[in-house]
Protein backbone atom coordinates (compact mmCIF):
# COMPACT_ATOMS: atom_id res chain seq x y z
CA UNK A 1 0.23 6.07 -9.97
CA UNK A 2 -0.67 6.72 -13.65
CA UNK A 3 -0.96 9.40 -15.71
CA UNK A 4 -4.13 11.39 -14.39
CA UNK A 5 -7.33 12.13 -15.99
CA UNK A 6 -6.87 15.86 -15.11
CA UNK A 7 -4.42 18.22 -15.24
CA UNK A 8 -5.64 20.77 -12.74
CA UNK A 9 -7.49 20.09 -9.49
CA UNK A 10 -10.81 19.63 -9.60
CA UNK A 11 -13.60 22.08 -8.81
CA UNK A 12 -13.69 22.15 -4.36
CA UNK A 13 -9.74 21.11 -4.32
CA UNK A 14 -7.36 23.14 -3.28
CA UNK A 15 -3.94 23.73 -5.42
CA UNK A 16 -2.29 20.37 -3.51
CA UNK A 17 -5.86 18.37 -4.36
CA UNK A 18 -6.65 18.26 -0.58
CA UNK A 19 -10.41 18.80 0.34
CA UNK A 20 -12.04 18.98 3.67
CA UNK A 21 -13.20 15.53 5.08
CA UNK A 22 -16.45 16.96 5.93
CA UNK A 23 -16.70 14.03 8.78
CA UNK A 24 -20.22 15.40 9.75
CA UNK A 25 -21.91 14.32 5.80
CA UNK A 26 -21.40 10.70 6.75
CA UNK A 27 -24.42 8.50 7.09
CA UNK A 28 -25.07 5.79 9.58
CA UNK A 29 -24.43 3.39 7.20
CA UNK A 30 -21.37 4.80 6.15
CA UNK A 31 -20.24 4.26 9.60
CA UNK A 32 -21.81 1.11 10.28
CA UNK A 33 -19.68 0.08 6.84
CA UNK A 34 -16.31 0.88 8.36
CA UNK A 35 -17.25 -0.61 11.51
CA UNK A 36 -18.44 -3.85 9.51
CA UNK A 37 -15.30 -4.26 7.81
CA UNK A 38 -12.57 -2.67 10.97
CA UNK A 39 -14.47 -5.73 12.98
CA UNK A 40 -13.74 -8.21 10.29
CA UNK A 41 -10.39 -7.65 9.27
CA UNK A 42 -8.91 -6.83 13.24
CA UNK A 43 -10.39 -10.75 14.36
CA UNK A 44 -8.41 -11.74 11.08
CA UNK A 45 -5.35 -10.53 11.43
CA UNK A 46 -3.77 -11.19 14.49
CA UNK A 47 -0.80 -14.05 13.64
CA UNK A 48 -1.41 -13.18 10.49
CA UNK A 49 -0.21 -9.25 9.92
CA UNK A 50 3.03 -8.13 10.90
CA UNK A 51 3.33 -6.98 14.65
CA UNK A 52 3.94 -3.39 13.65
CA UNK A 53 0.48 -3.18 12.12
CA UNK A 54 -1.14 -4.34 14.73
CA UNK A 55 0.60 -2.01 17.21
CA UNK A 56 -0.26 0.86 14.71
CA UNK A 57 -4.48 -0.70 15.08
CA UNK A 58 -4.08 1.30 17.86
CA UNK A 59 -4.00 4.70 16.38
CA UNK A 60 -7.44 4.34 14.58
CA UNK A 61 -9.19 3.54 17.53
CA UNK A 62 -10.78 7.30 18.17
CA UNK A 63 -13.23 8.89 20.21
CA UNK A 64 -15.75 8.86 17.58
CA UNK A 65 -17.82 6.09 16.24
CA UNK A 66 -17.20 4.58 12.57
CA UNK A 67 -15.05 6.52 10.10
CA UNK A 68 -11.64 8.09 11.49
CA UNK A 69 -11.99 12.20 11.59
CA UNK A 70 -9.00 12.96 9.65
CA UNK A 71 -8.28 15.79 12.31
CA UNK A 72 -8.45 13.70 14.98
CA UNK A 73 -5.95 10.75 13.62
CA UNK A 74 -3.47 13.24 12.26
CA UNK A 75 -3.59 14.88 15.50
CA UNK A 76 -2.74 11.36 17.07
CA UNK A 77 -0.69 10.28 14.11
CA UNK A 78 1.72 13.38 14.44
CA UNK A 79 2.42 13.00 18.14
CA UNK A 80 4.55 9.42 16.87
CA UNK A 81 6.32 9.87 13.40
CA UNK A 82 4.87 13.61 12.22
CA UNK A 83 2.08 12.17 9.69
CA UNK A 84 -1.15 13.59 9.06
CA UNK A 85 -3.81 12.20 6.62
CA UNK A 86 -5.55 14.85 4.35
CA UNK A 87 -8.50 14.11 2.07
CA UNK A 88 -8.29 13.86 -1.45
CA UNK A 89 -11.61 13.59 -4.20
CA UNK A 90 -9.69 10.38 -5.71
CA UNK A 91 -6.47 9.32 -7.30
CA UNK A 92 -4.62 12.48 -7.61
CA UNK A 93 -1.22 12.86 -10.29
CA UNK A 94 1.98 11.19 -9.61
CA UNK A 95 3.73 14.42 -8.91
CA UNK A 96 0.98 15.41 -6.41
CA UNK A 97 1.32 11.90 -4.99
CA UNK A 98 4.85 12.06 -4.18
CA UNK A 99 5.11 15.75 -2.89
CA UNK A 100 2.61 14.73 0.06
CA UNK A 101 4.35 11.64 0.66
CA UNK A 102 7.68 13.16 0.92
CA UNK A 103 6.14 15.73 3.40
CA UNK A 104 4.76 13.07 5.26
CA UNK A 105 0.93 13.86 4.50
CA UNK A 106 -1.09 10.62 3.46
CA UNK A 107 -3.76 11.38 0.88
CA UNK A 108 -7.24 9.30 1.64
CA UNK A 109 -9.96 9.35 -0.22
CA UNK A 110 -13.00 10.70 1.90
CA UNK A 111 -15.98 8.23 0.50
CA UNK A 112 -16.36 4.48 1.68
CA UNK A 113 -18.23 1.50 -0.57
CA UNK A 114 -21.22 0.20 -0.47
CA UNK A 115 -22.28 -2.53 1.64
CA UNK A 116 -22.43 -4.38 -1.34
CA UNK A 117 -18.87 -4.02 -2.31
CA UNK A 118 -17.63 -5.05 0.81
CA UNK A 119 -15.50 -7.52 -0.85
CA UNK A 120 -13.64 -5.73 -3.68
CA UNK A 121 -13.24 -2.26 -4.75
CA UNK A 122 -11.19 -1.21 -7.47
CA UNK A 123 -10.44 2.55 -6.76
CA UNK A 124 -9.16 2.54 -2.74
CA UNK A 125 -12.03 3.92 -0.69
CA UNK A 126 -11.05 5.44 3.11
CA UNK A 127 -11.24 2.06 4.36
CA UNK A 128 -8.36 0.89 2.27
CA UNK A 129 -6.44 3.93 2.34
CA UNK A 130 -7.23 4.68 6.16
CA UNK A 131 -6.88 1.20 7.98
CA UNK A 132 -4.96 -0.15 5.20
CA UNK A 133 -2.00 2.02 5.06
CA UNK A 134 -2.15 4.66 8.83
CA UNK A 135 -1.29 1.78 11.26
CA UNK A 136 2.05 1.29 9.21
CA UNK A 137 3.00 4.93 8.94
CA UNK A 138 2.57 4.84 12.84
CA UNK A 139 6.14 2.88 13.48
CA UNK A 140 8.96 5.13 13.30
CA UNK A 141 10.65 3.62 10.20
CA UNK A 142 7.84 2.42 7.98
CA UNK A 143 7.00 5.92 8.03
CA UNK A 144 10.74 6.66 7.26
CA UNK A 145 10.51 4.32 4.40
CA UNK A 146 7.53 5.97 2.77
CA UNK A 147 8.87 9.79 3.15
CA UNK A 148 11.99 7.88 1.51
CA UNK A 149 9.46 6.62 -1.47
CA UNK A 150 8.28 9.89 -1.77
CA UNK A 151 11.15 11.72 -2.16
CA UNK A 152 12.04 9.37 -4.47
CA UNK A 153 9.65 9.55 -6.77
CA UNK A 154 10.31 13.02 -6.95
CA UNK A 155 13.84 12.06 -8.41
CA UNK A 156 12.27 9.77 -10.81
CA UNK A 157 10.53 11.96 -12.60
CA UNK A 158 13.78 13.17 -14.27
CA UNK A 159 14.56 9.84 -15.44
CA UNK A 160 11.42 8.69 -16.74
CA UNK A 161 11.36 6.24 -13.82
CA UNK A 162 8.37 6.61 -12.41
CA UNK A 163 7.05 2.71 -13.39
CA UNK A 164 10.08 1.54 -11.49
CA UNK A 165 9.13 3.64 -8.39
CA UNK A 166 5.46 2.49 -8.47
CA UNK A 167 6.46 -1.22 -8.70
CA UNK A 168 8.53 -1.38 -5.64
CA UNK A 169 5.48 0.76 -4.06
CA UNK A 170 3.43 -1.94 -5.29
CA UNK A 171 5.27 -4.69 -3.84
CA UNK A 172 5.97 -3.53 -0.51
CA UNK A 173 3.55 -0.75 0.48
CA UNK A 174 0.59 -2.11 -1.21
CA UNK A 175 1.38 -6.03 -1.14
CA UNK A 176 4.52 -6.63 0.63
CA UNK A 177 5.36 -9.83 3.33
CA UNK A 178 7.61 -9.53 6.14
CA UNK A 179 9.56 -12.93 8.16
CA UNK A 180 8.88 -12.18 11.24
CA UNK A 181 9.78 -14.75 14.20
CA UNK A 182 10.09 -17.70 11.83
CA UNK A 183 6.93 -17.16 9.95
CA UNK A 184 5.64 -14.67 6.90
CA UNK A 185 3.22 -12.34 7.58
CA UNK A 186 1.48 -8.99 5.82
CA UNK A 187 1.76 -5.66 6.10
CA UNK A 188 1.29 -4.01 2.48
CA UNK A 189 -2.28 -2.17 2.84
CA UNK A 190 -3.94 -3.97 -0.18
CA UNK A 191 -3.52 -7.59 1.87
CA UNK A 192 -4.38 -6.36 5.12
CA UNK A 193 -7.42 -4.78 4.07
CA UNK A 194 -9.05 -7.08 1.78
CA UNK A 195 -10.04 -10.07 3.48
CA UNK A 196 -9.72 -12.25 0.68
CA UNK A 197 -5.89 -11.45 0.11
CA UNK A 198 -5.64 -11.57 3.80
CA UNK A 199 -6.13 -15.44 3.41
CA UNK A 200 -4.46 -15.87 -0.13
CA UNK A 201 -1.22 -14.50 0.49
CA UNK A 202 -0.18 -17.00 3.43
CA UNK A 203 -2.45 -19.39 2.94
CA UNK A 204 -2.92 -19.95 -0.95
CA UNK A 205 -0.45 -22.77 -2.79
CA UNK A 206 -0.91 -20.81 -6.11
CA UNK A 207 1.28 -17.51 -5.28
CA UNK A 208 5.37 -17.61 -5.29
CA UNK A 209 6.73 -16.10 -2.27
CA UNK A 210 9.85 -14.65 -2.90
CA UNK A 211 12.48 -13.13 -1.11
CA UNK A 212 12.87 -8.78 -1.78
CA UNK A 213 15.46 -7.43 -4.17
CA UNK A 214 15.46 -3.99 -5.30
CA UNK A 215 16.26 -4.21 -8.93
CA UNK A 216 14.47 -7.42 -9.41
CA UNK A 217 11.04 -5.62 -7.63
CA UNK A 218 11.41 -2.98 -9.90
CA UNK A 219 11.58 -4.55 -12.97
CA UNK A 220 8.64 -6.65 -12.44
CA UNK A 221 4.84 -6.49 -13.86
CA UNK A 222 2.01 -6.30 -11.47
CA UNK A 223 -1.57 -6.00 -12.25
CA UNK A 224 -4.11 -4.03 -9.92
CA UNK A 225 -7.46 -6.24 -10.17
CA UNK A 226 -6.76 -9.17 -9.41
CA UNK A 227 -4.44 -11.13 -6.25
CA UNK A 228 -0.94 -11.13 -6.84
CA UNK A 229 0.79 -14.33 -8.21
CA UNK A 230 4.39 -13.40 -7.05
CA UNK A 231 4.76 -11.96 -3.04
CA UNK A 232 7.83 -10.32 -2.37
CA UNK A 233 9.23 -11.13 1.34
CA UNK A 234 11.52 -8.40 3.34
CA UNK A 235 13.60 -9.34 5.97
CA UNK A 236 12.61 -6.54 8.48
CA UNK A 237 11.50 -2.44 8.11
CA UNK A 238 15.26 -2.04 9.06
CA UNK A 239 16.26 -3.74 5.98
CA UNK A 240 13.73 -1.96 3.54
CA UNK A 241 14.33 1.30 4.72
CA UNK A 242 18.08 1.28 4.46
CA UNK A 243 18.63 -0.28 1.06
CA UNK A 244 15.95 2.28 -0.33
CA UNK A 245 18.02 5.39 1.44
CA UNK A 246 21.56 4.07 0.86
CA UNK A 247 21.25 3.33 -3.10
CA UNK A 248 21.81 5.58 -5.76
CA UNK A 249 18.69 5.17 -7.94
CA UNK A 250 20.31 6.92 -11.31
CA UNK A 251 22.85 4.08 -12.21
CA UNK A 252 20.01 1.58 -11.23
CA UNK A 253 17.02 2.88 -13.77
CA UNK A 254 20.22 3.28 -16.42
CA UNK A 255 20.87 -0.28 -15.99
CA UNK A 256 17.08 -1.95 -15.63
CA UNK A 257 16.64 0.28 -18.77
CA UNK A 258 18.70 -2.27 -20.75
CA UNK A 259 16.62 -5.10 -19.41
CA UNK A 260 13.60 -6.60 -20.34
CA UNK A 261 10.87 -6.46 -17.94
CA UNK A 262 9.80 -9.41 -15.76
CA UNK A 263 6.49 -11.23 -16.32
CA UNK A 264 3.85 -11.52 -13.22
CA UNK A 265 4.35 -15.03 -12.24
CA UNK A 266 8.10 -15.73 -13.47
CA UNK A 267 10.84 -16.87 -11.53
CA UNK A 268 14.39 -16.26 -11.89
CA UNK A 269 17.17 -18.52 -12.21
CA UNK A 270 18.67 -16.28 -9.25
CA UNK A 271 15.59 -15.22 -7.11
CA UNK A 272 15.33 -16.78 -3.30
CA UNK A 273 11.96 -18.64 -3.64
CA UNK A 274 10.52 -19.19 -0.33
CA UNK A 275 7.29 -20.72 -1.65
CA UNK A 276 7.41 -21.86 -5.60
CA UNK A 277 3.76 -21.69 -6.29
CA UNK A 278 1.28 -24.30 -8.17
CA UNK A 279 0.16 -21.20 -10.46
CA UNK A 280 -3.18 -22.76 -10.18
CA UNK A 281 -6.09 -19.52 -9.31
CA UNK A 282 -3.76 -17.86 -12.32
CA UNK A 283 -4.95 -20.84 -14.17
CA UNK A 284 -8.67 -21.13 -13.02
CA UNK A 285 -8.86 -17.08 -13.78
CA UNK A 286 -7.85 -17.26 -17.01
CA UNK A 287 -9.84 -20.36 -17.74
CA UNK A 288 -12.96 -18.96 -16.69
């Protein structure tokens, strides 16, 4: 969600940067990647990931082998909220971004790593866009919440907003925690996907785990390449998805425009800390 390389499509795209998946051009071992990693991550994440994902596991499980055909899982997808996931050739614009979100199409890149990157990638490949973020958009009102992102960030773009927007789709669709029966657990794609971040953001005494507020999310830092240092902790989808509808976002960027943004890591006099971290793989990073 930055300001893109180009300003047109690229050659192949059409005018909404969707290509065709071409399912068919994937090897064996592109297949034998995803199933590496789908194996890995769904024996990790039961207790762990928020029962809505693991409901939504459900939808990815096809009648082909390896990677999802995107035809296929929209086809499935659509039947229970009215998504479908089209292929993109990579990060595409913020505007671009938004318009397919608010018309409930989820862009996915089309290529996977490299066995040898099974551990980090810094541009999302289809594993992190496909198993990270489609068994969320298949309950009825995370998928609300994300056509409600979308649209917003629409809006934003009149206000010169459109940092505040990606932060609180940083925090929540990308890295957000849930309380769920008495206990945190993850559902933003970046966590349940990775299966280092999987462990550090429950298990880890470095990270603060704080409780969600709107303004607060949106005026905070976040870095992409690297685990978080602060968590922010909803309530329920209920929750997220109604104070997101029900505020009017024009007085709020006015006001968080008079305020000085919020370092990764701090805590506020006023924030409800769940977990006060030790701060110490923050430490160790920057030390090594």
């Amino acid at each position: 969600m930055e300001t893109h390389v180009l300003d047109r499509p690229p050659e192949g795209a059409g005018a909404d940067w969707t290509i065709p998946q071409n399912w068919a051009a994937y090897t064996a071992e592109d297949h034998a990647t995803w199933d590496r990693l789908f194996a890995r991550q769904s024996k990790l994440l039961p207790g762990r990931a928020s029962d809505a994902f693991l409901r939504g596991l459900d939808v990815l499980r096809l009648s082909k082998p390896g990677i999802p055909d995107f035809e296929e899982l929209s086809e499935r997808l659509m039947k229970l909220t009215g998504w479908q996931v089209v292929a993109v050739p990579g990060l595409v614009p913020d505007h671009v971004f938004y318009e397919h979100l608010a018309n409930r199409r989820f862009v996915a890149g089309n290529f996977i790593r490299r066995p040898d990157q099974l551990d980090y990638l810094q541009e999302p490949d289809v594993f992190h866009d496909v198993f990270g973020h489609v068994p969320m958009l298949a309950d009825p009102v995370f998928a609300d919440y994300v056509v409600a992102w979308g649209e917003g960030g629409l809006r934003s773009m009149r206000y010169n907003a459109i940092h505040r927007l990606a932060r609180l789709y940083w925090y929540t669709v990308e890295f957000g925690l849930i309380e769920e029966d008495g206990r945190l657990k993850i559902y933003g794609s970046g966590i349940v996907s990775s299966k280092g971040e999987s462990l550090f953001a429950l298990d880890d005494p470095s990270p603060n785990r704080l409780g969600f507020d709107l303004a607060r999310v949106m005026r905070t830092e976040y870095r992409i390449d690297d685990y978080q240092q602060n968590y922010f902790v909803i309530p329920s989808f209920e929750d997220l998805l109604r104070v997101t509808v029900e505020t009017d976002f024009a007085p709020l960027y006015a006001e968080l425009a008079a305020l000085p943004d919020i370092s990764i890591a701090e805590i506020l006099p006023g924030d409800r800390v769940i977990t006060r971290g030790t701060q110490d793989y923050a430490r160790s990073r920057a030390a090594g």
